[in-house]
Protein backbone atom coordinates (compact mmCIF):
# COMPACT_ATOMS: atom_id res chain seq x y z
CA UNK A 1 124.55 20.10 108.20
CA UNK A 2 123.60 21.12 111.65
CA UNK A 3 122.58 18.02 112.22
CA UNK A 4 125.83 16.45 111.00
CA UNK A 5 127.67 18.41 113.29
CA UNK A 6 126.10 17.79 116.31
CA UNK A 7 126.18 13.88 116.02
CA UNK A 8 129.83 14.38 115.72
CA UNK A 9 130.28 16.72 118.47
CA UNK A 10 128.20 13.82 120.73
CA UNK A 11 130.88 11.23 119.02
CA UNK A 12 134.17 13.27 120.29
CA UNK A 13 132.43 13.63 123.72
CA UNK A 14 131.98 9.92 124.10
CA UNK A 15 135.11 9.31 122.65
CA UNK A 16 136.90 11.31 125.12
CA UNK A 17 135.69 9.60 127.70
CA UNK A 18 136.98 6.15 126.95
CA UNK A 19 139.71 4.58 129.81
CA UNK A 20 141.81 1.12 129.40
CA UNK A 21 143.15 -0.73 131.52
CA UNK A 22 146.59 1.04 130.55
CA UNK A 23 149.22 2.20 132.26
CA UNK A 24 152.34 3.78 129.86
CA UNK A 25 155.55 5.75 130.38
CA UNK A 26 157.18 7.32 127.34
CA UNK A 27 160.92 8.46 127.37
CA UNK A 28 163.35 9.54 124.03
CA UNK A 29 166.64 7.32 124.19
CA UNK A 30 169.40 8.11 124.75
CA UNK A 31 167.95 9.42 127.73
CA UNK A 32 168.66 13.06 127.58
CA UNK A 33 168.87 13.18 131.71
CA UNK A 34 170.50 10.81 134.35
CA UNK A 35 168.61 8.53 136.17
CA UNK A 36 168.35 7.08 139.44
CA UNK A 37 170.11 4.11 139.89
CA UNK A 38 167.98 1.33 141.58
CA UNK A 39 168.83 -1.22 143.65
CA UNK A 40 167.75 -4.59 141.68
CA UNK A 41 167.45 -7.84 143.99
CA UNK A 42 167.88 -10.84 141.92
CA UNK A 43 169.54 -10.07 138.69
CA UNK A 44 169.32 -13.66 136.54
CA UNK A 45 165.95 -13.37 136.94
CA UNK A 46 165.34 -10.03 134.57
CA UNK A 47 163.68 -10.43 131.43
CA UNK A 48 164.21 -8.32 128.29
CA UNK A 49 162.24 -6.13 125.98
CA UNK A 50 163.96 -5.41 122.86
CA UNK A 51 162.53 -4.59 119.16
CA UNK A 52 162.83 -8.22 117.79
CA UNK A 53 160.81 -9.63 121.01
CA UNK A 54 158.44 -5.96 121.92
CA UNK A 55 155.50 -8.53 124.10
CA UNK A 56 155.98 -9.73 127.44
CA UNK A 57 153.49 -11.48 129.43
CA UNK A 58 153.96 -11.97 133.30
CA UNK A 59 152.39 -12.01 136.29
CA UNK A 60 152.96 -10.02 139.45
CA UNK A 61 152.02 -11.17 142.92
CA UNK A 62 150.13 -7.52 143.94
CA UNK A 63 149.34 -8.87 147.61
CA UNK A 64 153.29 -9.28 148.76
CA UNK A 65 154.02 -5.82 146.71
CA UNK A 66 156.59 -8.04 144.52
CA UNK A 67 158.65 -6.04 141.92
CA UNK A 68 159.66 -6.73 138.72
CA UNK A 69 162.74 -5.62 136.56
CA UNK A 70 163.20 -5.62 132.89
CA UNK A 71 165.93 -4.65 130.60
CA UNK A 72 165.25 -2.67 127.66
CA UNK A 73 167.00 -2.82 124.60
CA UNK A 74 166.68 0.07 122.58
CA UNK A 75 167.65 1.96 119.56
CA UNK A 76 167.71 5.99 119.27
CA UNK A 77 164.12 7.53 119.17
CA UNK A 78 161.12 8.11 121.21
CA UNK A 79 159.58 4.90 122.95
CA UNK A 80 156.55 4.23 125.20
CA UNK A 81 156.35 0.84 127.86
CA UNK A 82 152.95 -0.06 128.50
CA UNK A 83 151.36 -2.48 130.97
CA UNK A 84 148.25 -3.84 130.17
CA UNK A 85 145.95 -6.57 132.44
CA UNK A 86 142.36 -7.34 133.08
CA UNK A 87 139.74 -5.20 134.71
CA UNK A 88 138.87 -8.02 137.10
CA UNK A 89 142.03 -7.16 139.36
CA UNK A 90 142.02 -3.61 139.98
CA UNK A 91 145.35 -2.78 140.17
CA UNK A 92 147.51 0.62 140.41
CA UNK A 93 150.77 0.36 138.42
CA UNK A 94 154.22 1.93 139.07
CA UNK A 95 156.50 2.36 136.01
CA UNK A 96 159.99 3.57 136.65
CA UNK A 97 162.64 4.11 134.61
CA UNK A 98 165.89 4.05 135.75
CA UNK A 99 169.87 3.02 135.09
CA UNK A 100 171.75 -0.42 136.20
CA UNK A 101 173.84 -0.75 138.81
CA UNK A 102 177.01 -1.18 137.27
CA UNK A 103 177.21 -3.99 139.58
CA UNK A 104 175.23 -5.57 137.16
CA UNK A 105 177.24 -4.91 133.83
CA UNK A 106 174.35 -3.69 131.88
CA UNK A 107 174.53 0.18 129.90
CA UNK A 108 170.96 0.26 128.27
CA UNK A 109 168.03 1.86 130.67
CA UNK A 110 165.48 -0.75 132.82
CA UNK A 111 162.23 -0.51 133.75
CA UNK A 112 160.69 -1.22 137.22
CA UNK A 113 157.18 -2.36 137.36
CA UNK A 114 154.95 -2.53 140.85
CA UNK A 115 151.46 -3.28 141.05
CA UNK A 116 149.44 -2.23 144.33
CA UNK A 117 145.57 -3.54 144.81
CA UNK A 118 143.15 -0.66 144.41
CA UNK A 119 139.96 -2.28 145.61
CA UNK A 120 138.54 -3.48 148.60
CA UNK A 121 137.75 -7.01 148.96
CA UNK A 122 134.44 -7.71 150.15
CA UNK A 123 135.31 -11.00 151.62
CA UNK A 124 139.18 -10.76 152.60
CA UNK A 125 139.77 -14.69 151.41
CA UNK A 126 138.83 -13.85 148.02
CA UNK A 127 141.92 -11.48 147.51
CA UNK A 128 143.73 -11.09 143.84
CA UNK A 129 147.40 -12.80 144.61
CA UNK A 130 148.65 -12.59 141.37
CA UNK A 131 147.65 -10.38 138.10
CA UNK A 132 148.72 -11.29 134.77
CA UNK A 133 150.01 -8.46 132.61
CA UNK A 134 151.48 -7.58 129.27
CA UNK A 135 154.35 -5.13 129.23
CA UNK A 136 154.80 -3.97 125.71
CA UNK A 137 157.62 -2.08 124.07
CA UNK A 138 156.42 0.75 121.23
CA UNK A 139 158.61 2.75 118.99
CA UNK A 140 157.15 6.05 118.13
CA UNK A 141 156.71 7.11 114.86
CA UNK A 142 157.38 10.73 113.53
CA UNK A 143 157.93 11.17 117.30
CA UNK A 144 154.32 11.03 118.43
CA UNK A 145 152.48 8.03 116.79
CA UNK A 146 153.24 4.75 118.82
CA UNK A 147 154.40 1.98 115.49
CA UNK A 148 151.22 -0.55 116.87
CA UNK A 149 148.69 1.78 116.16
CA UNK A 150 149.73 2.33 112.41
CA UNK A 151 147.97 -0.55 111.03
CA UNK A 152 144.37 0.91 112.84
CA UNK A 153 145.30 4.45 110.83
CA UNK A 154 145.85 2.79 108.09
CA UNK A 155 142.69 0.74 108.30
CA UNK A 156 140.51 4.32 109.23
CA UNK A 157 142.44 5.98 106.61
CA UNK A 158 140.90 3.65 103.72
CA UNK A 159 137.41 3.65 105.46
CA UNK A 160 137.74 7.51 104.99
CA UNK A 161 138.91 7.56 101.45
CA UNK A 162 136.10 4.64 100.68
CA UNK A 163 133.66 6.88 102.02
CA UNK A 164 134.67 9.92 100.18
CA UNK A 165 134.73 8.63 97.43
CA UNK A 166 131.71 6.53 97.17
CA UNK A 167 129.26 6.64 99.88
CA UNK A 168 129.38 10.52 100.58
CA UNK A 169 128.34 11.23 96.87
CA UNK A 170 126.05 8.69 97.07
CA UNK A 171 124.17 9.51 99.78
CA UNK A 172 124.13 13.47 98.59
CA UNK A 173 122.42 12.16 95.60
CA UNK A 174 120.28 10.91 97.73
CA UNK A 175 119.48 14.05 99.37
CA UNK A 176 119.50 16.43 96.53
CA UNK A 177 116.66 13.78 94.58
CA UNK A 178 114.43 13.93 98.12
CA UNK A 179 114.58 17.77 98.00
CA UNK A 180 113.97 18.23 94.78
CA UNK A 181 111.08 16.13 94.82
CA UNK A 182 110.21 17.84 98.11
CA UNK A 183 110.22 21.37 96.08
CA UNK A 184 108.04 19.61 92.64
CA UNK A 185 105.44 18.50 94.88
């Protein structure tokens, strides 16, 4: 049991120590305070996260410090926006949210995104330009449990139950036969 315990004490440190190439902000909507209102240059060119299209893939030109708008189409509840993109571009992400100009005729909340190099370049011709990145929109479940990651706790969940129910017994059997023979002999 001791034994048991320590392997997963060494499992939750590991674990814990785990980083992605993530960065996320999470907000309840209708936003319970007033937001800044952002200038936004070029309006026709804002894309839109909504629940019937949640993935976005883009790319951001990090070297010119371009910036990106998006319009968010939500429903009441708690939501996260993630960016996502490849370790090989380093990159330090800036995720505001904020309301339209009314210039702009829009009600529901956008999201700013800005990426900034955070590396060096060893030789300076060989700089990242553009890094591609996924901007996702998550409903959270329950008000805690982002709705993509139900599938993996539903998948864990089983592996649990299977092992329960079947391999723990199994494997005390196991255990109680070696110690009894251990104690006959």
């Amino acid at each position: 049991m001791k034994l048991f315990l320590l392997c997963l004490l060494l499992a939750c440190t590991v674990v814990s120590n785990v980083r992605a190439n993530v960065e996320k902000i999470v907000f309840s909507y209708p936003l319970s305070a007033e937001l800044d209102s952002l200038h936004v240059g070029n309006a026709s060119a804002i894309a839109e996260l909504s629940i019937k299209s949640p993935i976005l893939r883009d790319k951001i030109n990090i070297a010119d410090g371009e910036i990106k708008y998006y319009q968010l189409q939500l429903q009441p509840g708690r939501w996260e926006v993630r960016v996502c993109w490849q370790a090989t571009a380093p990159t330090d992400w800036e995720l505001t949210l904020f309301k339209p100009p009314e210039t702009l005729g829009r009600s529901s909340p956008m999201i700013r995104v800005q990426g900034v190099p955070s590396y060096v370049p060893v030789n300076p011709t060989h700089v990242v330009q553009e890094v591609p990145f996924v901007l996702v929109l998550d409903r959270h479940l329950l008000g805690f449990i982002p709705k993509s990651t139900v599938p993996t706790l539903a998948i864990v969940a089983l592996v649990l139950v299977v092992a329960w129910l079947w391999i723990v017994p199994f494997v005390q059997k196991a255990l109680m036969e070696a110690i009894m023979k251990e104690k006959t002999s």
